[in-house]
Protein backbone atom coordinates (compact mmCIF):
# COMPACT_ATOMS: atom_id res chain seq x y z
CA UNK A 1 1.25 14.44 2.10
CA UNK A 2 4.44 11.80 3.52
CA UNK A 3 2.70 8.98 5.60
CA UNK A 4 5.32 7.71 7.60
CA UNK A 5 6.17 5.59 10.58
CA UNK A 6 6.90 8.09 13.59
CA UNK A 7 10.11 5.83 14.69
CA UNK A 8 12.28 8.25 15.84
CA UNK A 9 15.46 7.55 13.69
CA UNK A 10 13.28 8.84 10.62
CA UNK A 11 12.74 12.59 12.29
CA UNK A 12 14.83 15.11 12.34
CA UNK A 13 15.42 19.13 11.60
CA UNK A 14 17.11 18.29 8.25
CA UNK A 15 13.66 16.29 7.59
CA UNK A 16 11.28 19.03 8.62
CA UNK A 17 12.95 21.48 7.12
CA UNK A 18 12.91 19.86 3.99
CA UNK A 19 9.34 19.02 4.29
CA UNK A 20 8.65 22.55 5.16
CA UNK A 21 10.69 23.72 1.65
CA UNK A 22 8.98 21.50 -0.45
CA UNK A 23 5.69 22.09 0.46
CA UNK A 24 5.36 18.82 1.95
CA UNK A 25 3.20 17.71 4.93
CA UNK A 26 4.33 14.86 7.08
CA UNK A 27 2.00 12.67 8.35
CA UNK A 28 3.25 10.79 11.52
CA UNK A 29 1.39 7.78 12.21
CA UNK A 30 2.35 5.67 15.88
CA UNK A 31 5.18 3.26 15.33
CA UNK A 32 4.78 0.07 14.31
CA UNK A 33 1.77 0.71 12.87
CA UNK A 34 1.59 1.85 9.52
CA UNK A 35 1.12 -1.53 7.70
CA UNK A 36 -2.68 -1.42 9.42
CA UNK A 37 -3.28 2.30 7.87
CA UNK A 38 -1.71 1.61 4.23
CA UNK A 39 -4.33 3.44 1.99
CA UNK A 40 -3.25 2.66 -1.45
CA UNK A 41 -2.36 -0.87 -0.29
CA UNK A 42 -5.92 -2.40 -0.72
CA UNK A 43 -7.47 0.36 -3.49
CA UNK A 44 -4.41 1.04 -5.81
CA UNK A 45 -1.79 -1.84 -5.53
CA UNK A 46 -3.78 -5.25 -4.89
CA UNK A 47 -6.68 -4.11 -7.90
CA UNK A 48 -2.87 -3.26 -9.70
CA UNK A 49 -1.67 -6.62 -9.27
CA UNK A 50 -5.08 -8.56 -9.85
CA UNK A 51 -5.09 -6.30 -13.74
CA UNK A 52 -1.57 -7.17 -14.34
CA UNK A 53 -2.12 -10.57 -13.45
CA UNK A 54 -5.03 -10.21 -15.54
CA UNK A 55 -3.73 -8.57 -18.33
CA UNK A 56 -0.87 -11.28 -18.95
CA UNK A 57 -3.31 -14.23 -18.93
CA UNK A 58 -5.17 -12.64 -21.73
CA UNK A 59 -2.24 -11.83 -23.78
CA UNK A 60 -1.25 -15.69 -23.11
CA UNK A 61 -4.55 -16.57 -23.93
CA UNK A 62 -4.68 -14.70 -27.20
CA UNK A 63 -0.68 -14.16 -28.72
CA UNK A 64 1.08 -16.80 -26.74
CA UNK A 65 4.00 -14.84 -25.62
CA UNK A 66 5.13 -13.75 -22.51
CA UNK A 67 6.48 -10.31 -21.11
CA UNK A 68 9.75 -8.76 -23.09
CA UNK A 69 11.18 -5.58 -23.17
CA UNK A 70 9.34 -4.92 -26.09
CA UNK A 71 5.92 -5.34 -24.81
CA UNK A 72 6.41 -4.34 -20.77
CA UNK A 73 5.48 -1.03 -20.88
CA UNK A 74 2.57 -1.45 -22.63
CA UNK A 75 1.34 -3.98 -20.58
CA UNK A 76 1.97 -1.61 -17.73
CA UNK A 77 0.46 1.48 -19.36
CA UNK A 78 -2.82 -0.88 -19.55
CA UNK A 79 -2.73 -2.43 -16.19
CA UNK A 80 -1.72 1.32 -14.61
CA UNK A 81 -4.62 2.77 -16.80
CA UNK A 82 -7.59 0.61 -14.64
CA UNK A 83 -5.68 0.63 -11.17
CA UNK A 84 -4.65 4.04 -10.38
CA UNK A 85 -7.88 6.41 -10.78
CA UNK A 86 -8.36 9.21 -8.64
CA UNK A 87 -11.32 7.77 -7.03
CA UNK A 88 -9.50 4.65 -5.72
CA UNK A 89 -6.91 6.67 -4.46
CA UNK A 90 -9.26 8.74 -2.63
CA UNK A 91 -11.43 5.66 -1.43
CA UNK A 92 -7.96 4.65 0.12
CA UNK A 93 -7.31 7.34 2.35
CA UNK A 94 -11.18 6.88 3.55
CA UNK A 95 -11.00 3.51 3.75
CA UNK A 96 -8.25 3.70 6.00
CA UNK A 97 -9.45 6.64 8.32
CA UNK A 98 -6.47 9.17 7.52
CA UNK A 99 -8.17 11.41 5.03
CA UNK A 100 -10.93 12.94 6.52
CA UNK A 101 -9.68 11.49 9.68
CA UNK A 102 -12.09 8.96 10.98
CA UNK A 103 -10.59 7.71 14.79
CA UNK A 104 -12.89 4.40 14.50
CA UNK A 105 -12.01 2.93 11.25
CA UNK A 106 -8.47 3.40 12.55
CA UNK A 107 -8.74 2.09 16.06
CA UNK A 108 -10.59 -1.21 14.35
CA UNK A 109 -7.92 -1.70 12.01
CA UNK A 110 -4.82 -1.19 14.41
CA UNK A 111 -6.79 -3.42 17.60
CA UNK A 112 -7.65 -6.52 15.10
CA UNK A 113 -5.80 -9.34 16.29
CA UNK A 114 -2.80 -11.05 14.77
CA UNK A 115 -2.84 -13.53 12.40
CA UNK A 116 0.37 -14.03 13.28
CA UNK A 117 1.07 -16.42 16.55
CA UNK A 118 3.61 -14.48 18.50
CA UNK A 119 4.84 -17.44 19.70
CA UNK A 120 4.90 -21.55 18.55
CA UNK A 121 5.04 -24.48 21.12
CA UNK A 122 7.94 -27.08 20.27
CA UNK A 123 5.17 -29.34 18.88
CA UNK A 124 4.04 -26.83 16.24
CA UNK A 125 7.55 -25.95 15.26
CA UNK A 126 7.78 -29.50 13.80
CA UNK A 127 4.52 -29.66 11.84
């Protein structure tokens, strides 16, 4: 499974053909959209980044050392080890509404409103 943005400079025949080759099915989701519909986003990478986050204090905390070549893969075995389990993954494509498609979990998540001002008066550029 590709999740992709459907913007059309990304399709192609060379593209499904591949994808056809390789056993590989491509997931169009509308354009603009598909940082609303991210499922390993919430479930894989931000637990990911919380453990590695974690996992550094402790060794602070403990050795007093920081991250070297010596010790980075280790740390990332450990953090990788609590983070990427089959059931978050899976929980992630629920979550989202791709996988088994559920149309109302996606149409809340893709009508939520900004948190982004689309536009700022003079007055608030200056603040």
């Amino acid at each position: 499974l590709l999740l992709f943005d459907g913007h059309n400079s990304q399709v192609n025949s060379w593209f499904l053909d591949y994808c056809v080759e390789n056993r590989i099915v491509p997931y169009c989701l509308p354009p603009h959209i598909i940082h609303c519909l991210q499922p390993l986003d919430v479930l894989i990478f931000g637990p990911y980044k919380y453990q590695y986050q974690r996992e550094l204090t402790q060794r602070f905390e403990r050795h007093k050392y920081g991250v070297s070549k010596d010790n980075f893969y280790e740390i990332l075995i450990a953090t990788r080890r609590t983070s990427f389990m089959l059931s978050n993954i899976v929980s992630g494509f629920r979550n989202t509404g791709l996988i088994p498609v559920n149309r109302d979990i996606i149409l809340s998540k893709i009508s939520a409103p900004s948190t982004i001002p689309s536009s700022l008066s003079p007055s608030e550029n200056l603040q």
